[in-house]
PDB file of N, CA and C in Angstrom:
ATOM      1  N   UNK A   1       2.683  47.954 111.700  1.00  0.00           N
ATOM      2  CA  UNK A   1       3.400  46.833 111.123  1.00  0.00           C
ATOM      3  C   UNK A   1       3.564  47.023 109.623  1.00  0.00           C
ATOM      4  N   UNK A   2       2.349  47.823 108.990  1.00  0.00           N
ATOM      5  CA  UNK A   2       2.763  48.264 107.772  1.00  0.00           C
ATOM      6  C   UNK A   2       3.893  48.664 107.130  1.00  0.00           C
ATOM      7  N   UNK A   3       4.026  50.444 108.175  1.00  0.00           N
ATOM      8  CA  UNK A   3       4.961  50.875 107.910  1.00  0.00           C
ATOM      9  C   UNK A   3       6.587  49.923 108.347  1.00  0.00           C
ATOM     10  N   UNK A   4       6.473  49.132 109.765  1.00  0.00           N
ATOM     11  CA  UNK A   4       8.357  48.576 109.690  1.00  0.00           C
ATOM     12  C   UNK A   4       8.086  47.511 108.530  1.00  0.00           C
ATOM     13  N   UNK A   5       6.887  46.270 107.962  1.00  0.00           N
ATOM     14  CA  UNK A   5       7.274  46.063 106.378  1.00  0.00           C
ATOM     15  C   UNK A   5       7.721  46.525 105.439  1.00  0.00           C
ATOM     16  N   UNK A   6       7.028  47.641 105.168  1.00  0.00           N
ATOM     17  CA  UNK A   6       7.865  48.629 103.898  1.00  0.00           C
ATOM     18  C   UNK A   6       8.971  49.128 103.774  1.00  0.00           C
ATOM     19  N   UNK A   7       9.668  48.790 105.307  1.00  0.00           N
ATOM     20  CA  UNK A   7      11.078  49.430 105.265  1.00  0.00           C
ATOM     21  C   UNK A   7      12.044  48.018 105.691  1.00  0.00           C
ATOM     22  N   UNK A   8      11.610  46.818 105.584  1.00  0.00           N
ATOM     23  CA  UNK A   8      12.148  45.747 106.002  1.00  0.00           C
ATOM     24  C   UNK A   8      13.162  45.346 104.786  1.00  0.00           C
ATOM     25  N   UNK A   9      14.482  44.310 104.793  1.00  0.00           N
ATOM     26  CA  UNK A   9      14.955  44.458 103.710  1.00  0.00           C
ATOM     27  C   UNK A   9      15.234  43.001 103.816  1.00  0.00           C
ATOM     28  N   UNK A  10      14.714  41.767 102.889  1.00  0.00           N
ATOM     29  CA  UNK A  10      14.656  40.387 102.891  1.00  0.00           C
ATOM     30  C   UNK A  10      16.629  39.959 102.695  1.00  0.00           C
ATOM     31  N   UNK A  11      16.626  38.822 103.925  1.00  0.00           N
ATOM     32  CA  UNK A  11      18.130  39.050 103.166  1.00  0.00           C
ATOM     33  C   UNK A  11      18.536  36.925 103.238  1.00  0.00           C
ATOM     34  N   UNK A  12      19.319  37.041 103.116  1.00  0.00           N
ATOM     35  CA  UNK A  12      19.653  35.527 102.347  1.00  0.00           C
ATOM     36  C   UNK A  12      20.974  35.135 103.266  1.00  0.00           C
ATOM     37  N   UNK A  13      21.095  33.958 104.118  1.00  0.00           N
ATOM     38  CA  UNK A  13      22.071  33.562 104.504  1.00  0.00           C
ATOM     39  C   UNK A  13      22.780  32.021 104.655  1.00  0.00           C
ATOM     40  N   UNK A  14      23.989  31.661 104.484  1.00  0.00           N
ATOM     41  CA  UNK A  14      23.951  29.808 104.455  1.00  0.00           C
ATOM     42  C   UNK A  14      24.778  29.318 106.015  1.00  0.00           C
ATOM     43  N   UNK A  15      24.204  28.534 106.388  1.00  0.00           N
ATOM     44  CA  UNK A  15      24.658  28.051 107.507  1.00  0.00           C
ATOM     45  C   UNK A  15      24.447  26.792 107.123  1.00  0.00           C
ATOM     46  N   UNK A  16      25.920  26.085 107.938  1.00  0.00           N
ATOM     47  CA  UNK A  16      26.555  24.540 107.493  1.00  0.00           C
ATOM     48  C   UNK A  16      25.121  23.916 108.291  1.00  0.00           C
ATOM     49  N   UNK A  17      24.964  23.826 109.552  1.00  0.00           N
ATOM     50  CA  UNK A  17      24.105  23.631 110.280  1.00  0.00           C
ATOM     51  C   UNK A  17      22.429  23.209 109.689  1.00  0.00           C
ATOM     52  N   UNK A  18      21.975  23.714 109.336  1.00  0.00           N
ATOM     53  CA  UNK A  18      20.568  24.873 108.480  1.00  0.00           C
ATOM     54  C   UNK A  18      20.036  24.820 107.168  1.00  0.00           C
ATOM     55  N   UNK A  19      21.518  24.949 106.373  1.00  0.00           N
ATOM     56  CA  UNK A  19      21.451  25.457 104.831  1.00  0.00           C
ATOM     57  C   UNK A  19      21.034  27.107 104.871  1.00  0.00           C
ATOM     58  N   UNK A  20      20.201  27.054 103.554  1.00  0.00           N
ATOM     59  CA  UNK A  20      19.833  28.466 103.683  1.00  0.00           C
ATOM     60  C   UNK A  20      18.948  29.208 104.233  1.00  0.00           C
ATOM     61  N   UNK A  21      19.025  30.062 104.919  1.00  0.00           N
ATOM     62  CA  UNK A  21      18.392  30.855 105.765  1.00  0.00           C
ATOM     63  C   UNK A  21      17.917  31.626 105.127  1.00  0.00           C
ATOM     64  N   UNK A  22      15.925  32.230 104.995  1.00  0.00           N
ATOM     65  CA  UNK A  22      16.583  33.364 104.411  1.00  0.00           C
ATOM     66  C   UNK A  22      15.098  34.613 105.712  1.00  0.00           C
ATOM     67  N   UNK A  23      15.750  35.543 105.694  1.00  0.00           N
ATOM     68  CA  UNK A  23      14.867  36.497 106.539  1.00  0.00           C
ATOM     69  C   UNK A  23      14.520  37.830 106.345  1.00  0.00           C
ATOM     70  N   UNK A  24      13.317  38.463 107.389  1.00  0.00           N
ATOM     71  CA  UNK A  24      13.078  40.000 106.854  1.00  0.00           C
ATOM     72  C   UNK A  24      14.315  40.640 108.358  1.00  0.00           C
ATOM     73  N   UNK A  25      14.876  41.424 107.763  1.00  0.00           N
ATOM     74  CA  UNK A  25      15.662  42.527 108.707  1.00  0.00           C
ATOM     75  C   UNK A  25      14.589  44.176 108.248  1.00  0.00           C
ATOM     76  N   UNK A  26      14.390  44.329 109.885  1.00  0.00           N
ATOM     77  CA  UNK A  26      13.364  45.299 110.251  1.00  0.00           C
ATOM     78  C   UNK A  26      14.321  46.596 110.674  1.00  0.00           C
ATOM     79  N   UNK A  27      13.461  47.856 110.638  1.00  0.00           N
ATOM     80  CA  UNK A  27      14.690  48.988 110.864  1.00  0.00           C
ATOM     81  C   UNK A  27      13.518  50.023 111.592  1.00  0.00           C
ATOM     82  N   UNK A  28      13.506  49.613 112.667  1.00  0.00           N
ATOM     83  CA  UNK A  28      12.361  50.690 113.552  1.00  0.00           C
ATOM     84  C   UNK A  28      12.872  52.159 113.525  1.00  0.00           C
ATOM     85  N   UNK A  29      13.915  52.382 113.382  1.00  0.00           N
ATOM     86  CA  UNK A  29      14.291  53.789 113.287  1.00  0.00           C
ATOM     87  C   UNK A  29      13.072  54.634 111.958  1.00  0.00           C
ATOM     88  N   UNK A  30      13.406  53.752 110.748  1.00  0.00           N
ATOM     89  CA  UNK A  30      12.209  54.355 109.643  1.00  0.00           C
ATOM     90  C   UNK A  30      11.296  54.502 110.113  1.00  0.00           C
ATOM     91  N   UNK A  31      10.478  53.903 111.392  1.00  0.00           N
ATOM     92  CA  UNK A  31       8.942  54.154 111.860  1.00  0.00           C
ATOM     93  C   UNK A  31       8.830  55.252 112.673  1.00  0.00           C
ATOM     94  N   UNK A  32       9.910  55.476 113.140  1.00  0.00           N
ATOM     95  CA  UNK A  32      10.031  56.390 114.440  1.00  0.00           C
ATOM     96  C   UNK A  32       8.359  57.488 114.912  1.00  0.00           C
ATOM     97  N   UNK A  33       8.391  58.215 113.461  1.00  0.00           N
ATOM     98  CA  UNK A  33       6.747  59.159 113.343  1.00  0.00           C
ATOM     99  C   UNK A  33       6.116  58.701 114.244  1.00  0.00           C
ATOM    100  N   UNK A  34       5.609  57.380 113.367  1.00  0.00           N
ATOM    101  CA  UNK A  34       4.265  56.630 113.627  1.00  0.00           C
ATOM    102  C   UNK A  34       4.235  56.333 115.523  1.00  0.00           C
ATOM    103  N   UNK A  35       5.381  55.542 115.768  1.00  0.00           N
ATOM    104  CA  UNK A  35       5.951  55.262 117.327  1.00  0.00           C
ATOM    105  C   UNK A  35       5.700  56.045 117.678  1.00  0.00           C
ATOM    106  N   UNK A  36       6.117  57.235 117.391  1.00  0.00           N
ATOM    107  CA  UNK A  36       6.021  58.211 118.522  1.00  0.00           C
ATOM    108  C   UNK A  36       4.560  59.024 118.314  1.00  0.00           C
ATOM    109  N   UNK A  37       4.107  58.651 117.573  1.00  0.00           N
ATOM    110  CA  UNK A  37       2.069  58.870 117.469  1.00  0.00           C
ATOM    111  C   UNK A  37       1.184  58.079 118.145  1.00  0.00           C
ATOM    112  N   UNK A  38       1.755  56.977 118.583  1.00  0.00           N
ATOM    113  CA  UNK A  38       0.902  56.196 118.826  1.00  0.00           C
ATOM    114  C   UNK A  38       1.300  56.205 120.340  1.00  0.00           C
ATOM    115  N   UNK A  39       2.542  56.640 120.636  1.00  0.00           N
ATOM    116  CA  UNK A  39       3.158  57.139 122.163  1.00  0.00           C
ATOM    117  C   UNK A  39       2.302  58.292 122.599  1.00  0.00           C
ATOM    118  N   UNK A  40       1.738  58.801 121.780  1.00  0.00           N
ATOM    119  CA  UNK A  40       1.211  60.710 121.683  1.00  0.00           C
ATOM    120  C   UNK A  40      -0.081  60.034 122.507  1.00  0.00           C
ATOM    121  N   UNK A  41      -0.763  59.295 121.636  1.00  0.00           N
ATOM    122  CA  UNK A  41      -2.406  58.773 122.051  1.00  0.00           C
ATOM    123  C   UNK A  41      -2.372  57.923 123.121  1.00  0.00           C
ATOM    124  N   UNK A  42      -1.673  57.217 123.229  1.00  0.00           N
ATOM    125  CA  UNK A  42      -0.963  56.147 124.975  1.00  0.00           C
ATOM    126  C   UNK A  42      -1.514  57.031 126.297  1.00  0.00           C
ATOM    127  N   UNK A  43       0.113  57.810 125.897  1.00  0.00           N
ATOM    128  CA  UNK A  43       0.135  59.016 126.836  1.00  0.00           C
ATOM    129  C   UNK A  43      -1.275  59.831 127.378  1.00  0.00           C
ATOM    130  N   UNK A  44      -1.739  60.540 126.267  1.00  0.00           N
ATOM    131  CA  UNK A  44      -3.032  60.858 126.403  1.00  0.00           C
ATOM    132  C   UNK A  44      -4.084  60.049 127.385  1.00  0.00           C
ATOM    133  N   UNK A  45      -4.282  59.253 126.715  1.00  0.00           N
ATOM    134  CA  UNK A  45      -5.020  57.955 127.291  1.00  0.00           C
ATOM    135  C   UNK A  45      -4.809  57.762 129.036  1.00  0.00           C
ATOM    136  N   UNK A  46      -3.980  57.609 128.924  1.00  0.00           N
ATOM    137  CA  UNK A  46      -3.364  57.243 130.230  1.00  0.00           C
ATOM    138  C   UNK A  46      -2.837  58.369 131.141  1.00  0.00           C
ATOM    139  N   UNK A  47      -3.131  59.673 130.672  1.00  0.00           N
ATOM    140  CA  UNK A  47      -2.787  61.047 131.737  1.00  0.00           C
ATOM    141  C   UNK A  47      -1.654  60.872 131.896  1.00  0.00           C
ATOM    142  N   UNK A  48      -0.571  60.656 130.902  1.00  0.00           N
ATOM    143  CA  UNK A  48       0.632  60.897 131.342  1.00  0.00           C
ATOM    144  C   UNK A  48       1.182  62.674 131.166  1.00  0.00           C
ATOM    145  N   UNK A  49       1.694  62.532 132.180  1.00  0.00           N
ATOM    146  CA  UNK A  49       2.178  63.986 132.019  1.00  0.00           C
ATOM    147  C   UNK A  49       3.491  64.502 130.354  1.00  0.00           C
ATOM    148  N   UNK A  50       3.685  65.414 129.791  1.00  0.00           N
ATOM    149  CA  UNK A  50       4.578  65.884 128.574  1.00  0.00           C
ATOM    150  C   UNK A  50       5.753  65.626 129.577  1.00  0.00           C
ATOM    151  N   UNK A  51       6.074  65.456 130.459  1.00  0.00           N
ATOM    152  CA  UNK A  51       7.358  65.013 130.570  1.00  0.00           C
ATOM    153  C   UNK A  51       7.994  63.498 130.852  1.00  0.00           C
ATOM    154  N   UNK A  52       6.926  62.821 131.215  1.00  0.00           N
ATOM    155  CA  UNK A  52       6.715  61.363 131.150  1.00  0.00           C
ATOM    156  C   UNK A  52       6.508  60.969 129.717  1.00  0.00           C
ATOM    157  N   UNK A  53       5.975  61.248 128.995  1.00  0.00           N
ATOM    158  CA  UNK A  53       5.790  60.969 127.359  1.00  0.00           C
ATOM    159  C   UNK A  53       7.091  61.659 127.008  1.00  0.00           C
ATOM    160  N   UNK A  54       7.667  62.803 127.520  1.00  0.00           N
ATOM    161  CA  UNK A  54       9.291  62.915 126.592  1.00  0.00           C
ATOM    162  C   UNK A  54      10.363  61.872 127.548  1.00  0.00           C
ATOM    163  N   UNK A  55      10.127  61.334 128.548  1.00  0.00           N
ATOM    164  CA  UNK A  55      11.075  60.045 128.812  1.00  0.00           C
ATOM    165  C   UNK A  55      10.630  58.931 127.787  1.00  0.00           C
ATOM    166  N   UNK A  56       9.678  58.580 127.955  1.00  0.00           N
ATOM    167  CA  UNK A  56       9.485  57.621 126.989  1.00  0.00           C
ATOM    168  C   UNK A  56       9.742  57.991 125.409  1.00  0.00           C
ATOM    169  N   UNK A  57       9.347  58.931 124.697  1.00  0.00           N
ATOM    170  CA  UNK A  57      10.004  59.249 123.524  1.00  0.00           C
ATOM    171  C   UNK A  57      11.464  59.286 123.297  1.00  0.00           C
ATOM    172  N   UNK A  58      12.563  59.430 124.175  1.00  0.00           N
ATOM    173  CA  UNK A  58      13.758  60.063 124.230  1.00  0.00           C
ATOM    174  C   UNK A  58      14.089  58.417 124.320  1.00  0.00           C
ATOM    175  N   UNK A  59      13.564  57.174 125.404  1.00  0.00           N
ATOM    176  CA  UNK A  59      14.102  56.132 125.819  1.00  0.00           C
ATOM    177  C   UNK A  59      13.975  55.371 124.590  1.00  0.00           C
ATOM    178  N   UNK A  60      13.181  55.654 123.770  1.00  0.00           N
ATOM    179  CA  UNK A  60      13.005  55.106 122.710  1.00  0.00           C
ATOM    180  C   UNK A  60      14.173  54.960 121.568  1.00  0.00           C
ATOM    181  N   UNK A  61      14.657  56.603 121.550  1.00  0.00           N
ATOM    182  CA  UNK A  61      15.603  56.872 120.933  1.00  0.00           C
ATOM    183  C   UNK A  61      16.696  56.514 121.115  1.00  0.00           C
ATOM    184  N   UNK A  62      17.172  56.402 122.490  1.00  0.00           N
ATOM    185  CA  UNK A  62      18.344  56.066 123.325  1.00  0.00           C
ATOM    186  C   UNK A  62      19.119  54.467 123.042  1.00  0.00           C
ATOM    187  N   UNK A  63      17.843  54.036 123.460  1.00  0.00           N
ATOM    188  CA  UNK A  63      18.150  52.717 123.690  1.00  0.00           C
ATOM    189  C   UNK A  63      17.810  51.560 122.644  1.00  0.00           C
ATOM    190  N   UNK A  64      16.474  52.322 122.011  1.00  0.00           N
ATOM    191  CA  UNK A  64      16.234  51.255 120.850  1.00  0.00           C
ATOM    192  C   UNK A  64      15.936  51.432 119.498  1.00  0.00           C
ATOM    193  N   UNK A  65      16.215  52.831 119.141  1.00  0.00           N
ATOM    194  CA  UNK A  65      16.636  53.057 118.332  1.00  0.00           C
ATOM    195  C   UNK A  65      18.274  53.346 117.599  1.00  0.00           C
ATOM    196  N   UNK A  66      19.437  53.087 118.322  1.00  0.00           N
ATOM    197  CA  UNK A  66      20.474  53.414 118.188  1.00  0.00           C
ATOM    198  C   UNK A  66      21.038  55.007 118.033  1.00  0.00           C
ATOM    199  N   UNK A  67      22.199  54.924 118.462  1.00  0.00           N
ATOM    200  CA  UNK A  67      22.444  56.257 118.640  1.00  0.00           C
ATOM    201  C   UNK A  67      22.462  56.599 117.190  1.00  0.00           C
ATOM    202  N   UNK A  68      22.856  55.960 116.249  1.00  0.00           N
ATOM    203  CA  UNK A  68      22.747  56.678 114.505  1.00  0.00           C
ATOM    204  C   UNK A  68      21.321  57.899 114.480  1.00  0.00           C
ATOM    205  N   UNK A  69      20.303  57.552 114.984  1.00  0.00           N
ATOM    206  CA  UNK A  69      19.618  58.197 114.981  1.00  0.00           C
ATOM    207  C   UNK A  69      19.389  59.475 115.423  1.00  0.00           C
ATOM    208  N   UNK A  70      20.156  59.541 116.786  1.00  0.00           N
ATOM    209  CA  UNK A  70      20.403  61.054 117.484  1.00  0.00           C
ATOM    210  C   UNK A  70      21.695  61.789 116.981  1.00  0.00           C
ATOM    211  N   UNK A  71      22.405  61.001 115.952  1.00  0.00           N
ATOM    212  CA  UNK A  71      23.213  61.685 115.217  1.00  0.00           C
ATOM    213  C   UNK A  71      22.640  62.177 113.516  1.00  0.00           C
ATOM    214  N   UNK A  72      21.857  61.148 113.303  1.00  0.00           N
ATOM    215  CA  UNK A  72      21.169  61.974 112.150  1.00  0.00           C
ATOM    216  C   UNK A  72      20.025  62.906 112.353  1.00  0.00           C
ATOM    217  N   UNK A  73      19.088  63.592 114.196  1.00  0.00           N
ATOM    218  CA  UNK A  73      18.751  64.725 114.527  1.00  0.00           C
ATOM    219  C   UNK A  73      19.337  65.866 114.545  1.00  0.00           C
ATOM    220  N   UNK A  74      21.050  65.484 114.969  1.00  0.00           N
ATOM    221  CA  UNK A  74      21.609  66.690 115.267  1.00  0.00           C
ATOM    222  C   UNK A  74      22.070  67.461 113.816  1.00  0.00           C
TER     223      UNK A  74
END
């Protein structure tokens, strides 16, 4: 949680409804490392096989990290 704080970016919004809003926008892509370290020790833990830990690493990427990300690997 450290690391997606440090990469969070506070932002400011007005709604008629509300007034002003204001919030942290989080960017899990910056954590990715850590995610996928703590996927490393899971895995472990739990006898998952290296190809079950690369579905889950890859689904990570796929789906919730946005594709920007598998375009800034390639």
């Amino acid at each position: 949680m450290k690391d997606y704080k440090s990469h969070a970016v506070r932002k400011e919004t007005e709604y008629k409804a509300t007034g002003k809003v204001i919030y942290d926008e989080f960017y899990p892509k910056y954590s990715k490392p850590i995610i996928d370290e703590i996927d490393r020790v899971l895995a472990k833990h739990y006898g998952f096989t290296n190809e079950e830990l690369d579905i889950i690493i890859n689904y990570d990427i796929k789906y919730r990290m946005g594709r920007d990300v598998e375009e800034e690997a390639e």
